[in-house]
C-alpha atoms as a PDB file:
ATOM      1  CA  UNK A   1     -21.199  -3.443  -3.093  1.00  0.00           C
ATOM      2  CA  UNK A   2     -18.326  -5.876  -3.303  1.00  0.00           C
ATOM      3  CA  UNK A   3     -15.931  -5.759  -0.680  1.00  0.00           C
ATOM      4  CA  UNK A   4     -11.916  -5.008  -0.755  1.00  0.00           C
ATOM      5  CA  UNK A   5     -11.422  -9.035   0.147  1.00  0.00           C
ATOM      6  CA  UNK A   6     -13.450  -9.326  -3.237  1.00  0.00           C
ATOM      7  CA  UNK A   7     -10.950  -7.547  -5.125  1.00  0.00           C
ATOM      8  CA  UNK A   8      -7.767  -8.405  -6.331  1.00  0.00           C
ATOM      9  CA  UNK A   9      -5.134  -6.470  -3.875  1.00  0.00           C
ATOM     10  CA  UNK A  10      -3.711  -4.622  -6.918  1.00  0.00           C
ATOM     11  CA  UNK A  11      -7.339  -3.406  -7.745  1.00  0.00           C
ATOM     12  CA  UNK A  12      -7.836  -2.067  -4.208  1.00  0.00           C
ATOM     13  CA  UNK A  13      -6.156   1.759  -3.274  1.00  0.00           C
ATOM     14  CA  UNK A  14      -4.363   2.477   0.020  1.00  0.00           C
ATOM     15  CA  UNK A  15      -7.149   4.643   0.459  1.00  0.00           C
ATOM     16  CA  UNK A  16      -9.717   2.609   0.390  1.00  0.00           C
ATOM     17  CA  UNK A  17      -8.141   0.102   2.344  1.00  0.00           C
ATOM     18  CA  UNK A  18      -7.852   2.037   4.867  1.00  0.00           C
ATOM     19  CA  UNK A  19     -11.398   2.975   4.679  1.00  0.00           C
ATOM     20  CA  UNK A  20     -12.493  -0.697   5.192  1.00  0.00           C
ATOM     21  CA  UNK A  21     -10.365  -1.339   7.695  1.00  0.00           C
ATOM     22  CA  UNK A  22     -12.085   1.660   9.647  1.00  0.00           C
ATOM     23  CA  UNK A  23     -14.971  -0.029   9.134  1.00  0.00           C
ATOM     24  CA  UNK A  24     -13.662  -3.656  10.343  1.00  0.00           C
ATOM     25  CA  UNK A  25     -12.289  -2.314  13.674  1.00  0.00           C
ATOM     26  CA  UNK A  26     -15.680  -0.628  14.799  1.00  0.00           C
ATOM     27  CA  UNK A  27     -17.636  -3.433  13.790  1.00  0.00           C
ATOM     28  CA  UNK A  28     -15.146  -6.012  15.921  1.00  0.00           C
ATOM     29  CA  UNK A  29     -15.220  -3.067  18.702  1.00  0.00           C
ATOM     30  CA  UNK A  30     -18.651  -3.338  18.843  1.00  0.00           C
ATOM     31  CA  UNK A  31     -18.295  -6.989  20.262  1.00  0.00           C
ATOM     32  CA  UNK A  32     -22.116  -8.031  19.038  1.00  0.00           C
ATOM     33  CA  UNK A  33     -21.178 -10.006  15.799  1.00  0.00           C
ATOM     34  CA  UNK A  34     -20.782 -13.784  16.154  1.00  0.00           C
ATOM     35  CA  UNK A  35     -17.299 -15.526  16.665  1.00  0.00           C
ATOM     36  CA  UNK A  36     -16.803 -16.539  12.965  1.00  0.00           C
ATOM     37  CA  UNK A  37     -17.731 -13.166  11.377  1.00  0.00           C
ATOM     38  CA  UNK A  38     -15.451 -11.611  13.704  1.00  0.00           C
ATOM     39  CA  UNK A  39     -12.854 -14.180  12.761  1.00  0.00           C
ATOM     40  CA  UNK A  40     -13.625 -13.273   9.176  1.00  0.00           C
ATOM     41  CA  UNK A  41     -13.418  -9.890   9.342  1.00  0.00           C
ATOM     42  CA  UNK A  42     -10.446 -10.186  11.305  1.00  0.00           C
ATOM     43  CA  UNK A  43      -8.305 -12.162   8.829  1.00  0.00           C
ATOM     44  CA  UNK A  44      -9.569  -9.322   6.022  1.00  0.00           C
ATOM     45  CA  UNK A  45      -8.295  -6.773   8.390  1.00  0.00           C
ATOM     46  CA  UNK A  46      -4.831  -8.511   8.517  1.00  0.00           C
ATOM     47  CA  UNK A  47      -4.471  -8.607   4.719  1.00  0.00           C
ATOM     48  CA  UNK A  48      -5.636  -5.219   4.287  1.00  0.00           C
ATOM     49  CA  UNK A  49      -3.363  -4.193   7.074  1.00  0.00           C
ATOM     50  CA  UNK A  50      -0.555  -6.282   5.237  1.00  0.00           C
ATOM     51  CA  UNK A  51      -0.836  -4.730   1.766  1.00  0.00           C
ATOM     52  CA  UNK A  52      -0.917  -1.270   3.147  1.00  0.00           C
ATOM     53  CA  UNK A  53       2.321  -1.223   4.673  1.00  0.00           C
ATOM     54  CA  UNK A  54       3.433  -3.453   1.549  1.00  0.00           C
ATOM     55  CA  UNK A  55       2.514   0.031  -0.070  1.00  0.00           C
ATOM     56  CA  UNK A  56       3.563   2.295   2.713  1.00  0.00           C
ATOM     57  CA  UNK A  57       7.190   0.283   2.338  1.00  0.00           C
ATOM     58  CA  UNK A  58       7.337   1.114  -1.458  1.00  0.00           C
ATOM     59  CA  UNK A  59       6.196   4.865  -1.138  1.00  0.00           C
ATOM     60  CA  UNK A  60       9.281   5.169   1.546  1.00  0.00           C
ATOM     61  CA  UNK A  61      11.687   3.845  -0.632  1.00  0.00           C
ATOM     62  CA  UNK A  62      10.987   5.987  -3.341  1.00  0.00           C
ATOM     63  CA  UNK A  63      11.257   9.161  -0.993  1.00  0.00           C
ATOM     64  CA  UNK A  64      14.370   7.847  -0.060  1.00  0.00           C
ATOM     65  CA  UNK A  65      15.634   7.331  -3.207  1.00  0.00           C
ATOM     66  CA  UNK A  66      14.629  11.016  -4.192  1.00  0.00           C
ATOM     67  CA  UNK A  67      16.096  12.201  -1.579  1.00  0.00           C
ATOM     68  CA  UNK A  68      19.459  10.447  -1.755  1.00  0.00           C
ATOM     69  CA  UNK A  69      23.006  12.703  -2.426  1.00  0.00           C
ATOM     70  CA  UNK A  70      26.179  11.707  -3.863  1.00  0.00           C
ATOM     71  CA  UNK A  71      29.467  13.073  -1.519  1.00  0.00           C
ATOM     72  CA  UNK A  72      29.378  16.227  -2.918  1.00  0.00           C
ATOM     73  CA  UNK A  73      25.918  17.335  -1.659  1.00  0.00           C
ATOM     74  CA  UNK A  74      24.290  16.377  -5.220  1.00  0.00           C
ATOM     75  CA  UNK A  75      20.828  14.732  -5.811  1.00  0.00           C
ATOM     76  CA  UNK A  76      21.630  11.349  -7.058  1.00  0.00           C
ATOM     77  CA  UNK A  77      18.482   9.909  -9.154  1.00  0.00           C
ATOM     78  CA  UNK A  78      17.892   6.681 -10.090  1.00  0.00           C
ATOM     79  CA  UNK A  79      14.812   5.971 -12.733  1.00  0.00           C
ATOM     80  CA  UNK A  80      11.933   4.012 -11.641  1.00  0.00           C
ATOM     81  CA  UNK A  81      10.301   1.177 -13.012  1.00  0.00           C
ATOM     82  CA  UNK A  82       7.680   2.290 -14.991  1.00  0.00           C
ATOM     83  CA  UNK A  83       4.617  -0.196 -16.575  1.00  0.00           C
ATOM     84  CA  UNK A  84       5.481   1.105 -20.181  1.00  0.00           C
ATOM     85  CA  UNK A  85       7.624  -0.680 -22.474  1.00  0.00           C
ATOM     86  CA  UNK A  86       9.584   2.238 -23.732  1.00  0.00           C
ATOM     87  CA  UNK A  87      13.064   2.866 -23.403  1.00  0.00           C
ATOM     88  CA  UNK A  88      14.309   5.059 -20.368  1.00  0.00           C
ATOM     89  CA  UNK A  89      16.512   7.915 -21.539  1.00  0.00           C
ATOM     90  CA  UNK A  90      19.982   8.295 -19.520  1.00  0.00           C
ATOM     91  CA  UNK A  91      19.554  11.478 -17.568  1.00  0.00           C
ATOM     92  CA  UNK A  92      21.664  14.346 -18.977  1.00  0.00           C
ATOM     93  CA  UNK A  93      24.590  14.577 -16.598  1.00  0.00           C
END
């Protein structure tokens, strides 16, 4: 089975980062495995660790932009970019 650092970071969920990075901190919390493979799986665990908040950061943002309200107590929305090429339609109001 290939591992997370195999995969391109795009390719990899949040979820199943943080599954391997689960694994990574009992192995390295087991203290048996050899000073490079611990330095190995360390610098995975930092990149894994790194693209998950990358990914927490983005889910926040979009709360916070649903979430937003104009001065008169309205929901303001703002579209979001989307990975199709079509044309976004102007909200109704």
């Amino acid at each position: 089975m290939a591992s997370p650092k195999d995969n391109a970071p795009e390719s990899v969920s949040f979820e199943q980062s943080m599954e391997r990075l689960s694994v990574i901190v009992k192995k390295l919390e087991g203290g048996e495995l050899p000073l490079e493979q611990s330095l190995q799986l360390f610098e995975e665990g930092v990149r894994l660790s790194r693209m998950a908040q990358q990914r927490l950061d983005s889910a926040q943002q979009r709360i916070e932009r649903l979430l937003t309200v104009d001065s008169q107590g309205r929901p303001r929305t703002a579209p979001f970019e989307t990975t199709t090429s079509e044309p976004e339609e102007e909200p109704p109001f």
